[in-house]
C-alpha atoms as a PDB file:
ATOM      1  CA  UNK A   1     -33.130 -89.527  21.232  1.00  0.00           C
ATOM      2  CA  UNK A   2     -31.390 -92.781  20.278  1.00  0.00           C
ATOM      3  CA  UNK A   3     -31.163 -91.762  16.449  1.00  0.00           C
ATOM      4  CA  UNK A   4     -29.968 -87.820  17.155  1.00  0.00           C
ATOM      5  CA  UNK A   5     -26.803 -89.970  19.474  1.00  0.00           C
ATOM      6  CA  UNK A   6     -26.461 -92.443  16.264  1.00  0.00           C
ATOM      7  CA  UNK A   7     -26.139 -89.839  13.732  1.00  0.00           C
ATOM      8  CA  UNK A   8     -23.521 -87.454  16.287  1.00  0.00           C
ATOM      9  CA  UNK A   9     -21.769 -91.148  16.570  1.00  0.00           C
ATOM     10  CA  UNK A  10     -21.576 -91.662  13.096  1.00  0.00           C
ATOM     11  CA  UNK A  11     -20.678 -88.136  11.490  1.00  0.00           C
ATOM     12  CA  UNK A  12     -17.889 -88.069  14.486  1.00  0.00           C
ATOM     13  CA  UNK A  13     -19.668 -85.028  16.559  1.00  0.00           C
ATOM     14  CA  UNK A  14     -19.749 -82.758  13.531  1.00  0.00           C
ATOM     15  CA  UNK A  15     -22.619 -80.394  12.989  1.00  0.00           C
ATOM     16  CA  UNK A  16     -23.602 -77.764  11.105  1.00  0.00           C
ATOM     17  CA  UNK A  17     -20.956 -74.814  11.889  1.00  0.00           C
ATOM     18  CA  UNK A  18     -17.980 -76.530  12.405  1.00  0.00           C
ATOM     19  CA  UNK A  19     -14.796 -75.549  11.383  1.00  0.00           C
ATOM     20  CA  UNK A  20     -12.613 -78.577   9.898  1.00  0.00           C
ATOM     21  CA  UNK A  21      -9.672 -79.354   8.346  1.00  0.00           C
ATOM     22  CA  UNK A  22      -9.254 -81.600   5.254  1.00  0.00           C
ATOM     23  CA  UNK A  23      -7.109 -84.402   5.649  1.00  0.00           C
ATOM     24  CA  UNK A  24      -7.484 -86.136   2.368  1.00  0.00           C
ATOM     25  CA  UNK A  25      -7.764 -84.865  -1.542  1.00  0.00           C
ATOM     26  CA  UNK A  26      -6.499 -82.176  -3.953  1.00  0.00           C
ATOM     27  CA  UNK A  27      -8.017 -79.923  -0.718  1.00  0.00           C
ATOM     28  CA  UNK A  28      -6.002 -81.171   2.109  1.00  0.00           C
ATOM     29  CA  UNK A  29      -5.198 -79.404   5.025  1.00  0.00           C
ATOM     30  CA  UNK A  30      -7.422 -76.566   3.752  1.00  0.00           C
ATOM     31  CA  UNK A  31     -10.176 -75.486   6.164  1.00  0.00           C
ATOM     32  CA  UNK A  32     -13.722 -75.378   5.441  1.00  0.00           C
ATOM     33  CA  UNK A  33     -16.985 -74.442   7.138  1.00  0.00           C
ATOM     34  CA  UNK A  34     -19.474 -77.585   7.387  1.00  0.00           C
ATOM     35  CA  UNK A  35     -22.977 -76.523   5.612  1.00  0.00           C
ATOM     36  CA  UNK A  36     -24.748 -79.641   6.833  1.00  0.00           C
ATOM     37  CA  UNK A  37     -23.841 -83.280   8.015  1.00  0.00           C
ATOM     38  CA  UNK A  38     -25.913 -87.092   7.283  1.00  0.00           C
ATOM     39  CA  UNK A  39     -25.008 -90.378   6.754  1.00  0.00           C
ATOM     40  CA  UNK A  40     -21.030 -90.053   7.607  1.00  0.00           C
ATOM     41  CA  UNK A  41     -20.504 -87.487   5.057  1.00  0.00           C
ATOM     42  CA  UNK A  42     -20.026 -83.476   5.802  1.00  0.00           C
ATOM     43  CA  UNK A  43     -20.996 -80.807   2.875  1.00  0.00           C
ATOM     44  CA  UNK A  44     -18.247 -78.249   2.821  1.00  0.00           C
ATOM     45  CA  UNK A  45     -17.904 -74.963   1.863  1.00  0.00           C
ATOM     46  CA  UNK A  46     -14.649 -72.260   1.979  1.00  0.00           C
ATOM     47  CA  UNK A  47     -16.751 -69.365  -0.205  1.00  0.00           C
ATOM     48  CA  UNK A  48     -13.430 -69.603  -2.583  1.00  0.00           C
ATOM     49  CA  UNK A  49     -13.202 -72.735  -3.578  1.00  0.00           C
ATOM     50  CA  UNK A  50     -16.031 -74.282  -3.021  1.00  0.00           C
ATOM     51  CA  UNK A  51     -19.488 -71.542  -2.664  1.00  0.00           C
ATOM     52  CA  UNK A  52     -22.364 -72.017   0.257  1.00  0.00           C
ATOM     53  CA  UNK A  53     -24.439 -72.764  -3.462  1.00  0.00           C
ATOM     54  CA  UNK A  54     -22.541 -75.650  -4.191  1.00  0.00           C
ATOM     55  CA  UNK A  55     -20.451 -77.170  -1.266  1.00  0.00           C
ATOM     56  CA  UNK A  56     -18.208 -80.157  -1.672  1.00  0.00           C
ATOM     57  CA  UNK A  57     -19.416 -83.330  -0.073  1.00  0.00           C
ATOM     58  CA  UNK A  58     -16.896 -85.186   1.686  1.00  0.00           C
ATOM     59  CA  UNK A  59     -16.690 -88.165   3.906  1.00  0.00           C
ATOM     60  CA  UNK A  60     -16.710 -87.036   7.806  1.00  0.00           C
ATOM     61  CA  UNK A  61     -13.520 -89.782   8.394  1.00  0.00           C
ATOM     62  CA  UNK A  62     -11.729 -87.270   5.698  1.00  0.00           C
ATOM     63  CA  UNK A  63     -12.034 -84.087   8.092  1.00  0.00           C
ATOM     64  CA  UNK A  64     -10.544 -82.995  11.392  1.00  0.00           C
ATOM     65  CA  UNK A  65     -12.538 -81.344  13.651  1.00  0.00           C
ATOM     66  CA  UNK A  66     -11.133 -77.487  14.422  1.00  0.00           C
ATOM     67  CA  UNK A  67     -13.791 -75.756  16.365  1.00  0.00           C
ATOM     68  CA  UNK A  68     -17.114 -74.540  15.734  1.00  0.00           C
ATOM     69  CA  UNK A  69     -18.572 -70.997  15.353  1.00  0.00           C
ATOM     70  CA  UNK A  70     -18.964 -68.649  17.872  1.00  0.00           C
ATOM     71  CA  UNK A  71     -22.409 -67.321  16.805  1.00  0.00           C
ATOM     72  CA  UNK A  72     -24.717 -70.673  16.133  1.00  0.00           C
ATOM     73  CA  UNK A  73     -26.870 -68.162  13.874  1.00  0.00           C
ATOM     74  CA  UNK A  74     -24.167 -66.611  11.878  1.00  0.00           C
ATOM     75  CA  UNK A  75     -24.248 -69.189   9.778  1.00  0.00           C
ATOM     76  CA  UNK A  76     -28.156 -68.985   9.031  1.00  0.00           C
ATOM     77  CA  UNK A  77     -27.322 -64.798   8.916  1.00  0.00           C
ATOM     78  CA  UNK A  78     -25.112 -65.461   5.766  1.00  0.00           C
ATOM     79  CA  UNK A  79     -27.236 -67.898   4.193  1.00  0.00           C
ATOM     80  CA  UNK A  80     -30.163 -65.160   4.315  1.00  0.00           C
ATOM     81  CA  UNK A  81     -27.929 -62.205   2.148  1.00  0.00           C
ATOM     82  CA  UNK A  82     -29.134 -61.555  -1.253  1.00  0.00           C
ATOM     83  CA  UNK A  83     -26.577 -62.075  -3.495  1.00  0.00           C
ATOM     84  CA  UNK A  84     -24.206 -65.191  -3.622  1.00  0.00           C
ATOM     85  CA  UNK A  85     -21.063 -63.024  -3.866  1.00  0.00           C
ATOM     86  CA  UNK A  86     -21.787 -61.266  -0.749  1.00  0.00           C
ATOM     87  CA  UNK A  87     -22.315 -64.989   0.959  1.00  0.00           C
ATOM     88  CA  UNK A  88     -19.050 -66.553   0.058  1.00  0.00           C
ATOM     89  CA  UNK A  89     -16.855 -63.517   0.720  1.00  0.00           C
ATOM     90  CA  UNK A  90     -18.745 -63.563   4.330  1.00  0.00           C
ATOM     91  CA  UNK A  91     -17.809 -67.120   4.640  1.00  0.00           C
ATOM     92  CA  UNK A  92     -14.381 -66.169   3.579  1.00  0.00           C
ATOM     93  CA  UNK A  93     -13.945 -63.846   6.150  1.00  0.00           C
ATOM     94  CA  UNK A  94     -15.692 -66.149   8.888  1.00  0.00           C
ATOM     95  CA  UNK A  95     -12.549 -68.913   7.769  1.00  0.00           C
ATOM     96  CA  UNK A  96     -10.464 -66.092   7.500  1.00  0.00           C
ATOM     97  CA  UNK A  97     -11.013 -64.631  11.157  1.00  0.00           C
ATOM     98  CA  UNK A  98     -11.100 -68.242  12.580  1.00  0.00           C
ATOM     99  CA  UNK A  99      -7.731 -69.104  11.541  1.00  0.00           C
ATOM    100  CA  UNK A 100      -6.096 -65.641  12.709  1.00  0.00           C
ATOM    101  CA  UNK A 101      -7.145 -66.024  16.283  1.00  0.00           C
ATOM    102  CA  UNK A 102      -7.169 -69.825  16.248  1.00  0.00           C
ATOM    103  CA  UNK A 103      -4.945 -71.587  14.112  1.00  0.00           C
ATOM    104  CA  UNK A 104      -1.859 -68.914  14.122  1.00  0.00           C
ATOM    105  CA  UNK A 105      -1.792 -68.624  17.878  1.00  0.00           C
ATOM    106  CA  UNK A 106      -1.167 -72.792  18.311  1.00  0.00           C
ATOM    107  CA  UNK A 107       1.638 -72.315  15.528  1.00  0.00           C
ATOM    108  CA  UNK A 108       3.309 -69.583  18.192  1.00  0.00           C
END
């Protein structure tokens, strides 16, 4: 228990599914989808950019939190499709989705 509230401490509530916002980098202010968190850093992953194969590993105090996925699984549902295309342009249209209903409607 004490080392599952130590690691939420210490990757600043991010988990697997989260939607942030870069804050630092050639990539700021672009959104991402967090693949995995450990040890204060986030792996990140747009499906443009950066694929689900080869997300970009960034420092958790270099991210602002956004929200986090709807669907817990549909995150494990993209990683199971065949082909890598088919992955990233579902993550693109996760991001995609989550900024039209999210992001634009604060900007209103």
């Amino acid at each position: 228990m004490d080392v599952q509230l130590f690691d939420a401490i210490k990757n600043r509530g991010l988990i697997r599914g989260s939607f942030v916002q870069s804050l630092a980098g050639h990539d700021q202010r672009q959104v991402f989808l967090v693949i995995r968190t450990e040890n204060g850093f986030a792996w990140l992953a747009d499906g443009a950019n950066r694929s689900l194969g080869r997300p970009k590993k960034k420092r958790v105090r270099h991210v602002r939190p956004l929200g986090q996925l709807p669907d817990p699984t549909a995150l494990d549902r993209i990683e199971a499709l065949g082909d890598a295309g088919q992955r990233d342009a579902a993550l693109r249209w996760l991001i995609k989705e989550y900024i039209a209903t999210n992001l634009l409607k604060e900007e209103t």
